[in-house]
PDB file of N, CA and C in Angstrom:
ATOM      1  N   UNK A   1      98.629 103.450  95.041  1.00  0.00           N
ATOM      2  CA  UNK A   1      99.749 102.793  94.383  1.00  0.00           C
ATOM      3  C   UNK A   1     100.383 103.774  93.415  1.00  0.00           C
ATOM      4  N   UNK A   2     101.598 103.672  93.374  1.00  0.00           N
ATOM      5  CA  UNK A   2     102.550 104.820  92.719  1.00  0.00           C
ATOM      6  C   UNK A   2     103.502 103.612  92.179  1.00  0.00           C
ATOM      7  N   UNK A   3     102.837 103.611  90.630  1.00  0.00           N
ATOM      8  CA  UNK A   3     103.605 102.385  90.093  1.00  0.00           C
ATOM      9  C   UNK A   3     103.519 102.938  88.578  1.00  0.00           C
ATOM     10  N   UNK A   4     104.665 102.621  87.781  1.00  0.00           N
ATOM     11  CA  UNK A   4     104.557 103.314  86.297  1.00  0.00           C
ATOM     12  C   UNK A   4     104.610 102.361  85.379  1.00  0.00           C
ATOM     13  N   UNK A   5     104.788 100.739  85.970  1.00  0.00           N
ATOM     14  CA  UNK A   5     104.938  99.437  84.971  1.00  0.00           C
ATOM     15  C   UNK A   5     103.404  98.805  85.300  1.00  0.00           C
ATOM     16  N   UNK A   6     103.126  98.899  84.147  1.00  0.00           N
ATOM     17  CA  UNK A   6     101.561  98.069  84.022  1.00  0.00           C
ATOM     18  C   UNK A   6     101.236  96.631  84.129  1.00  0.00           C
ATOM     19  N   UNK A   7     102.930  96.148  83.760  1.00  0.00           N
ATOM     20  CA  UNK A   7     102.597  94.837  84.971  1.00  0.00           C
ATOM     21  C   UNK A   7     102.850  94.224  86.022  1.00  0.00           C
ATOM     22  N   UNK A   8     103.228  95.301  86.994  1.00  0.00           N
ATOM     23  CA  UNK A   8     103.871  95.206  88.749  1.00  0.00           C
ATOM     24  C   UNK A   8     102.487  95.803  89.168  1.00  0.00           C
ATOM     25  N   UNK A   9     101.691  97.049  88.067  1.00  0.00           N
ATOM     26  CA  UNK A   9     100.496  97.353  89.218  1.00  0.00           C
ATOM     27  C   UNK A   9      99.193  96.163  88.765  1.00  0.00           C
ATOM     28  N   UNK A  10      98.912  95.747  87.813  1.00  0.00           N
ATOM     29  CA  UNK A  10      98.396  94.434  87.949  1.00  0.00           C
ATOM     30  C   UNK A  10      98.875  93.495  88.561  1.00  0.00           C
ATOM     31  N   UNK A  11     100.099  93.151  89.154  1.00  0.00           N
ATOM     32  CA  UNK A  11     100.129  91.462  89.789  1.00  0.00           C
ATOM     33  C   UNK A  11      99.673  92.078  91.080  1.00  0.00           C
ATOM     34  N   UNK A  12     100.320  93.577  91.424  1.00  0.00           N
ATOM     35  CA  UNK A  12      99.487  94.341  92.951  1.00  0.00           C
ATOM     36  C   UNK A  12      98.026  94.143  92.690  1.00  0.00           C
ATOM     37  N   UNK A  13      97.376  94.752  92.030  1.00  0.00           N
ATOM     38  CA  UNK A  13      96.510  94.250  91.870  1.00  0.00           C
ATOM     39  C   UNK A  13      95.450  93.207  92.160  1.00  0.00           C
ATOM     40  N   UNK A  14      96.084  92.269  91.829  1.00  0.00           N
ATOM     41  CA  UNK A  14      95.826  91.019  91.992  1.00  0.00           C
ATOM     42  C   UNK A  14      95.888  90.598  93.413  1.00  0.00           C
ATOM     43  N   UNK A  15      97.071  90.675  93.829  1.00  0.00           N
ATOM     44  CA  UNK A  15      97.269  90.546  94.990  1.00  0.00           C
ATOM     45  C   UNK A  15      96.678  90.816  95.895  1.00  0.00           C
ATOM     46  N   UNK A  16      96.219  91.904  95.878  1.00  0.00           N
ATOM     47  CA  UNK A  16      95.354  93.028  96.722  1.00  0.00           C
ATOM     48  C   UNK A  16      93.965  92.207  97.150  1.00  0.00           C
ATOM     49  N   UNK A  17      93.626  92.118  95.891  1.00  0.00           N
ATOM     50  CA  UNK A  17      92.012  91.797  95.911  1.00  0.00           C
ATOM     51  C   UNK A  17      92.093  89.967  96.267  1.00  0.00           C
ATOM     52  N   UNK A  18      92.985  89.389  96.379  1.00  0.00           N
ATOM     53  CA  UNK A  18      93.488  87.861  96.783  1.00  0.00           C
ATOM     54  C   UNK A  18      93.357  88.112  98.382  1.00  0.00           C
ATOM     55  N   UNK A  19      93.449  88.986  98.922  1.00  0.00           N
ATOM     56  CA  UNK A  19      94.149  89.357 100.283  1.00  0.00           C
ATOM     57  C   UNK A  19      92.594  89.283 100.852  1.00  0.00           C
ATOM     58  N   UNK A  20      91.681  89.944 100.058  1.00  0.00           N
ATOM     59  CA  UNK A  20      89.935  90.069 100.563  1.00  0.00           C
ATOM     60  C   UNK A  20      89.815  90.408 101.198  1.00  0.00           C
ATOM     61  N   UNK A  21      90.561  91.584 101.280  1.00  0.00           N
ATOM     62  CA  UNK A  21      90.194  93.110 102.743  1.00  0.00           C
ATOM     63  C   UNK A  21      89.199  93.510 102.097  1.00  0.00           C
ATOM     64  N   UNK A  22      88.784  93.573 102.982  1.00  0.00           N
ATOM     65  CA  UNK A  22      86.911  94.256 102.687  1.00  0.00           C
ATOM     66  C   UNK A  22      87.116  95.855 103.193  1.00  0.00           C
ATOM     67  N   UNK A  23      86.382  96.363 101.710  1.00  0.00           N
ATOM     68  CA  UNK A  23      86.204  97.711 101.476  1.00  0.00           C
ATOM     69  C   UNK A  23      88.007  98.566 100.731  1.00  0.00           C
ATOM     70  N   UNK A  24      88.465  97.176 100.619  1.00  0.00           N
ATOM     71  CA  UNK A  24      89.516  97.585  99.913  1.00  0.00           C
ATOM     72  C   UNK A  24      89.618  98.037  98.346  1.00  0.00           C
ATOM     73  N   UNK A  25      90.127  99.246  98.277  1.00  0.00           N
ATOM     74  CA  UNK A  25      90.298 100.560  96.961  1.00  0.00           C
ATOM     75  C   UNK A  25      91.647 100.724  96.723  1.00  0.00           C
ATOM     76  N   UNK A  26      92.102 100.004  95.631  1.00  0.00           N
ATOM     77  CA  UNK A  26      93.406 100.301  94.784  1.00  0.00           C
ATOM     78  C   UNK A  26      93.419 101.608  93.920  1.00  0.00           C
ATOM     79  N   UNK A  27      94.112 102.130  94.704  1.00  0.00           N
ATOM     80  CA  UNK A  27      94.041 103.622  93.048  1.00  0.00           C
ATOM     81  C   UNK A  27      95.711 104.126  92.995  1.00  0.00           C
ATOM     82  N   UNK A  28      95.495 103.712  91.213  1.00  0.00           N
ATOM     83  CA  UNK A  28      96.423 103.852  90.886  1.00  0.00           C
ATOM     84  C   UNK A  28      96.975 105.286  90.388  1.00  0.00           C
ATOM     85  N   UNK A  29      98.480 105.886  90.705  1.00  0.00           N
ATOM     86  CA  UNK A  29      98.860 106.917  89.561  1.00  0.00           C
ATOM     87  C   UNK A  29     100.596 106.325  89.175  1.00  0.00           C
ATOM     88  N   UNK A  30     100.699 106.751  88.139  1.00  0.00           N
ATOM     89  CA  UNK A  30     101.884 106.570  87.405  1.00  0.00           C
ATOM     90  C   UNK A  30     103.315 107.638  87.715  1.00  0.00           C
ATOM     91  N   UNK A  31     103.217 108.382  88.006  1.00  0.00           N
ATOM     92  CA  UNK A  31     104.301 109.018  88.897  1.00  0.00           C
ATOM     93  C   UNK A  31     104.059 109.718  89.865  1.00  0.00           C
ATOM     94  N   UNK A  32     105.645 110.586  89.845  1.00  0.00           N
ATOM     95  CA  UNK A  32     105.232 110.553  91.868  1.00  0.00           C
ATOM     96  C   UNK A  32     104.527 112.422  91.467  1.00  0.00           C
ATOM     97  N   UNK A  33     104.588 113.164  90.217  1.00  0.00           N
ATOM     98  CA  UNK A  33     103.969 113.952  90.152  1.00  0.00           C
ATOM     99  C   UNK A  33     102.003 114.129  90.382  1.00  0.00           C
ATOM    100  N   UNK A  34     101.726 112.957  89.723  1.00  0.00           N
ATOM    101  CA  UNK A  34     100.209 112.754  89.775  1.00  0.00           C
ATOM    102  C   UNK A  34     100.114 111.893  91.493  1.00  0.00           C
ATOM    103  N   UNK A  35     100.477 111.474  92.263  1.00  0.00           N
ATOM    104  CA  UNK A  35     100.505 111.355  93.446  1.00  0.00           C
ATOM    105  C   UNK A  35     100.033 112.185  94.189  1.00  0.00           C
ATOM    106  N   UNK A  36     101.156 113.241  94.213  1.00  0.00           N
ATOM    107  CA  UNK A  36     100.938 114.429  94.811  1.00  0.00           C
ATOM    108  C   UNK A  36      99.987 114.988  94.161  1.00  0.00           C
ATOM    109  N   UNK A  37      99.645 115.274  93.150  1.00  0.00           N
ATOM    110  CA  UNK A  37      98.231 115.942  93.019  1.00  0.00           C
ATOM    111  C   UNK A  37      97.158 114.813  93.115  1.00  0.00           C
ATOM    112  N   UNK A  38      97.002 113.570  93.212  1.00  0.00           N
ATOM    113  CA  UNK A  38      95.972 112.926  93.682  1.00  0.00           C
ATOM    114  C   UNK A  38      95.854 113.190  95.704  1.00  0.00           C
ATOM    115  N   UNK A  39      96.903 113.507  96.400  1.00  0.00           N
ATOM    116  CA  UNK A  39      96.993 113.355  97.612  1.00  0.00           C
ATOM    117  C   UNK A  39      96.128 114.568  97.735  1.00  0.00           C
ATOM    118  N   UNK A  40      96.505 115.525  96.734  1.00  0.00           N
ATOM    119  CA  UNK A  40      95.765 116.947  97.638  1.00  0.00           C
ATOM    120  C   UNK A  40      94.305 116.888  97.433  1.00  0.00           C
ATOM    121  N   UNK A  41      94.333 116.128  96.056  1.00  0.00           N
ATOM    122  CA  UNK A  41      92.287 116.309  95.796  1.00  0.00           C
ATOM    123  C   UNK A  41      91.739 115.739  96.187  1.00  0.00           C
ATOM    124  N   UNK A  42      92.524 114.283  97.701  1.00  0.00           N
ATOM    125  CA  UNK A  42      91.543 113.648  98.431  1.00  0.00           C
ATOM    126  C   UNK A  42      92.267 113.903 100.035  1.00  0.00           C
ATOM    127  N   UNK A  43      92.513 115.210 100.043  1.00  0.00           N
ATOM    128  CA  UNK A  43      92.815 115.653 101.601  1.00  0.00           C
ATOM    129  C   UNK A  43      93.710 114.581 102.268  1.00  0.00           C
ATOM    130  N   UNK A  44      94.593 113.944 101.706  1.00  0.00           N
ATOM    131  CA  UNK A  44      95.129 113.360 102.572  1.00  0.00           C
ATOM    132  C   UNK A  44      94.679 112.345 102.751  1.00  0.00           C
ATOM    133  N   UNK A  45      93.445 111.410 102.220  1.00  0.00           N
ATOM    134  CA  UNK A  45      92.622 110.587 102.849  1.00  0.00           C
ATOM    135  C   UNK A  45      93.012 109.245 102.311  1.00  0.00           C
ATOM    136  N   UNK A  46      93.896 108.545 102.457  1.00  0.00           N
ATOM    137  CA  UNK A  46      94.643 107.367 102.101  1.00  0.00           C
ATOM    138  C   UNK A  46      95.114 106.804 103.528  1.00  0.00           C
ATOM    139  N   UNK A  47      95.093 105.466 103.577  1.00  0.00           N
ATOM    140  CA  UNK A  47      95.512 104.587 105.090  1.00  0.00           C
ATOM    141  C   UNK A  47      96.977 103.887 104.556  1.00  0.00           C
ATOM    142  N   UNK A  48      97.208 104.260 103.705  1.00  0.00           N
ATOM    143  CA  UNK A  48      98.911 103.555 103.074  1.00  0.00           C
ATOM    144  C   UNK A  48      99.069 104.000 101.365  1.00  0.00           C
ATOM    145  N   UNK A  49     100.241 103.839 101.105  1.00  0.00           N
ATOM    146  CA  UNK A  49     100.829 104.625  99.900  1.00  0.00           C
ATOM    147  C   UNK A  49     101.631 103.178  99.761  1.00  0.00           C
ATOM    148  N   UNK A  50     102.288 102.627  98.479  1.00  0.00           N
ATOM    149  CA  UNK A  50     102.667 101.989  98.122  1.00  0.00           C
ATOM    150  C   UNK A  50     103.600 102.947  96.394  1.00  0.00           C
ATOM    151  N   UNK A  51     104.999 102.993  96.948  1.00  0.00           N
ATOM    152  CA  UNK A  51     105.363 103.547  95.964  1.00  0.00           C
ATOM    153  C   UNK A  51     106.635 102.837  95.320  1.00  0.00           C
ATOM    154  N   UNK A  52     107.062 102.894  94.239  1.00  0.00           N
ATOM    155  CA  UNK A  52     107.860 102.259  93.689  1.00  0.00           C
ATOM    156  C   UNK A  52     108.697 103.356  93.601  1.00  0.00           C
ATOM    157  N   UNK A  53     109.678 102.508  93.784  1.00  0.00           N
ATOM    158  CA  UNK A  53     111.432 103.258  93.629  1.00  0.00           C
ATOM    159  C   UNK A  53     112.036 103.822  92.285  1.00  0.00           C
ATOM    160  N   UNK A  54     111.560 103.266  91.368  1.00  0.00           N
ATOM    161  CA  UNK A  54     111.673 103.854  89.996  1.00  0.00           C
ATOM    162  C   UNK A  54     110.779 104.609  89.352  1.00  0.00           C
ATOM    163  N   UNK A  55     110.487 105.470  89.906  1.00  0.00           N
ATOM    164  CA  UNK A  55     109.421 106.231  88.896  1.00  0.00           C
ATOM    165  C   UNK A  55     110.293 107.396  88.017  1.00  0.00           C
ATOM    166  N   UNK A  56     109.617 107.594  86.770  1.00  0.00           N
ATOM    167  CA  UNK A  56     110.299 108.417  85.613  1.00  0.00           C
ATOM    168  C   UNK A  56     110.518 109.874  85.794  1.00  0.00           C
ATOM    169  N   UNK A  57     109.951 110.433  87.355  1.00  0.00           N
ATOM    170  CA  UNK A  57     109.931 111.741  87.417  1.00  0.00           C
ATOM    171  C   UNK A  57     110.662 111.827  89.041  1.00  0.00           C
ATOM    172  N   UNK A  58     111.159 110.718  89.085  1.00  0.00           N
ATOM    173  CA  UNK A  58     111.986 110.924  90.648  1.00  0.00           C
ATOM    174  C   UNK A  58     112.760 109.682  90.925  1.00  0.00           C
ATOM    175  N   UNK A  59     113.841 110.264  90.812  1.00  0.00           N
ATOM    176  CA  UNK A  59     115.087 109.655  91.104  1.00  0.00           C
ATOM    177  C   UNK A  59     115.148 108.340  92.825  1.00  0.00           C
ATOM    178  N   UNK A  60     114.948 107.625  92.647  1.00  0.00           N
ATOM    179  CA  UNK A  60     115.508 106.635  94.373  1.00  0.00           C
ATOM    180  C   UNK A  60     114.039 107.065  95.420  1.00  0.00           C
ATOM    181  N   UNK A  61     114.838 107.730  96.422  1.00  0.00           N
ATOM    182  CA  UNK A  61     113.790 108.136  97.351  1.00  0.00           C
ATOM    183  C   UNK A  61     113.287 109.247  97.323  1.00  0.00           C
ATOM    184  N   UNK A  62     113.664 109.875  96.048  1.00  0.00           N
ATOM    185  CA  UNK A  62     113.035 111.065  96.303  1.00  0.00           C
ATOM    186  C   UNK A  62     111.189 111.188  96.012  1.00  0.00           C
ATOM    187  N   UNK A  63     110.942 110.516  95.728  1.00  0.00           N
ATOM    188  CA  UNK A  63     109.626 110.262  95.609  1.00  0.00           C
ATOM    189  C   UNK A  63     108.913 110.086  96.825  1.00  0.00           C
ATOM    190  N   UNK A  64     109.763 109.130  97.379  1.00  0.00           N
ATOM    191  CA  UNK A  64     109.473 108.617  98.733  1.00  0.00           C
ATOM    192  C   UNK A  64     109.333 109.985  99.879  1.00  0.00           C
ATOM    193  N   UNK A  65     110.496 110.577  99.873  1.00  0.00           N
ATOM    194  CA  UNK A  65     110.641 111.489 100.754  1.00  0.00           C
ATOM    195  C   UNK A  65     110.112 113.011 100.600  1.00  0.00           C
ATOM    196  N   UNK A  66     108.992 112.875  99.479  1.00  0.00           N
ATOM    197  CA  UNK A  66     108.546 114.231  98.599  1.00  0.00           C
ATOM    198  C   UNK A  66     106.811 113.900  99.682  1.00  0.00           C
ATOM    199  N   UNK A  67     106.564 112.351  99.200  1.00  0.00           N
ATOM    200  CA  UNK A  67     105.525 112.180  99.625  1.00  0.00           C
ATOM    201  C   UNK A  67     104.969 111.904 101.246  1.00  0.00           C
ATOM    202  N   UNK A  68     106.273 111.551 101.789  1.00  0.00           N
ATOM    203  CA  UNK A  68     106.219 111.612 103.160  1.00  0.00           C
ATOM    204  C   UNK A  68     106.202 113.236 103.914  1.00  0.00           C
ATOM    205  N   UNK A  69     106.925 113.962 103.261  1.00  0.00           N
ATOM    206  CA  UNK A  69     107.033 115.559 103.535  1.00  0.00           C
ATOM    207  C   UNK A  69     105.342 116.336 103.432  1.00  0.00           C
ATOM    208  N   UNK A  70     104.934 115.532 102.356  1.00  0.00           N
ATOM    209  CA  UNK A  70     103.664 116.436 101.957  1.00  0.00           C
ATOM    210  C   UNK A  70     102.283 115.468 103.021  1.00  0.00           C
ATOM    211  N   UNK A  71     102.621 113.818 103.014  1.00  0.00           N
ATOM    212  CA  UNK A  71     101.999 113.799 103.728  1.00  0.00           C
ATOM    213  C   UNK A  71     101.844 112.781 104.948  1.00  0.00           C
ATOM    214  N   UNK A  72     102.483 113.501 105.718  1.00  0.00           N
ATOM    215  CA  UNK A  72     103.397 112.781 106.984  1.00  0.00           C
ATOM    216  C   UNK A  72     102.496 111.485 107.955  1.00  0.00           C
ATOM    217  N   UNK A  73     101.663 111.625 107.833  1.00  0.00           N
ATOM    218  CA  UNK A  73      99.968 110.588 108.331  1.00  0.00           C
ATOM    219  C   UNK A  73      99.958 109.588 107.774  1.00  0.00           C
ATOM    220  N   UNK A  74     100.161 109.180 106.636  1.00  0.00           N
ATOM    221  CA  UNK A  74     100.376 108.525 106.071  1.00  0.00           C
ATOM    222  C   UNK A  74     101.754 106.942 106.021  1.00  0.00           C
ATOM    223  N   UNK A  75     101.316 105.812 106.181  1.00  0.00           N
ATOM    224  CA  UNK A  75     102.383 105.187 106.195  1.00  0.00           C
ATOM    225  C   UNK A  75     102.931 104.940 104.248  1.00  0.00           C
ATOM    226  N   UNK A  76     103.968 104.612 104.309  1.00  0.00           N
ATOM    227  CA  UNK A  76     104.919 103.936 102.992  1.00  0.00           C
ATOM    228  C   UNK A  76     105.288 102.722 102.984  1.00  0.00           C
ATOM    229  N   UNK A  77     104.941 102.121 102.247  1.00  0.00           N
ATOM    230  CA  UNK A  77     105.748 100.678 101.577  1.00  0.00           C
ATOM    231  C   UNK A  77     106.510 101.431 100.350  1.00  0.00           C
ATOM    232  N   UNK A  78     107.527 100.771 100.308  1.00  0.00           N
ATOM    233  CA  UNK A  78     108.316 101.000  99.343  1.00  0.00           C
ATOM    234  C   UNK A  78     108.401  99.518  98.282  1.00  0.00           C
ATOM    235  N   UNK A  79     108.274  99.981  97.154  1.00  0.00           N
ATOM    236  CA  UNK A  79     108.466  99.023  96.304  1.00  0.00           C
ATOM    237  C   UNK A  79     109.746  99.074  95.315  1.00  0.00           C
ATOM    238  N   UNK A  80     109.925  97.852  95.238  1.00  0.00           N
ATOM    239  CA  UNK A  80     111.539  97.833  94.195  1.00  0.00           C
ATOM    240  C   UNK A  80     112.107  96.829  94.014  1.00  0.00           C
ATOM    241  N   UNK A  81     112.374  96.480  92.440  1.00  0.00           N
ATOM    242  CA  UNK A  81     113.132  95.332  91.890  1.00  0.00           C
ATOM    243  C   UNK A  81     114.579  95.522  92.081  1.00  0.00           C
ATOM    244  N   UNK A  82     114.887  96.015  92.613  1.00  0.00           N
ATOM    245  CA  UNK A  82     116.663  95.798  92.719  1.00  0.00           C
ATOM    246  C   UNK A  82     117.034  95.362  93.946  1.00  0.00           C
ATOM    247  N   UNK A  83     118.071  94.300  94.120  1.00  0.00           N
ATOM    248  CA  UNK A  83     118.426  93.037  94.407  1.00  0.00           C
ATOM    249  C   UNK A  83     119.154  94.114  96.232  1.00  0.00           C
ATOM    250  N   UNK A  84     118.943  93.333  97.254  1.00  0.00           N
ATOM    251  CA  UNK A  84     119.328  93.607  97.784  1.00  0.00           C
ATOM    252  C   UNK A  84     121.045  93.046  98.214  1.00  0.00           C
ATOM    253  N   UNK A  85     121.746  94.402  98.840  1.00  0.00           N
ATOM    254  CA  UNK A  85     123.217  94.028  99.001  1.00  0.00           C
ATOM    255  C   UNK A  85     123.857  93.450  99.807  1.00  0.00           C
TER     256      UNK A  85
END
C-alpha cells in the first residue's frame, strides 16, 4: 500500500483483514519514493501494489507509471478521492 493519509490506510486496513484472505500482509509506505526502495529490498516480491494518486512526491500517475516501469510483474490498483467526470 502506497498511501500518505493515515486514515485511507487504516479503513484499507480494515478492509483488508474484513476480506480474511489468509496469509494476507499489508505493508505500508508513505510515498512513491519509499515504494521503490521497499520494491527493491524485497526483489520484487509483492502479488499487487495499491497506490494512491496523491502522493507528496509524485504528481497523478506518475507514481503509478514509475512503479509499473520498475516493476512490470506486478499488478496496480489505483487509488483516489477525486470524483469521476
Amino acid at each position: 500500500l502506497v498511501e500518505d493519509d493515515d486514515i485511507d490506510a487504516r479503513i484499507l486496513d480494515k478492509l483488508a483483514h474484513k476480506a480474511s484472505i489468509g496469509g494476507l500482509e499489508l505493508i505500508r509506505v508513505k510515498t512513491y519514493g519509499a515504494a521503490i526502495e521497499r520494491l527493491r529490498q524485497e526483489n520484487n516480491d509483492f502479488d499487487v501494489m495499491l497506490v494512491d494518486l496523491g502522493l507528496p512526491d509524485a504528481g497523478n500517475l506518475d507514481a503509478v507509471l514509475g512503479l509499473q516501469a520498475d516493476c512490470p510483474s506486478v499488478p496496480i490498483v489505483v487509488l483516489t478521492g477525486q470524483r469521476s467526470m
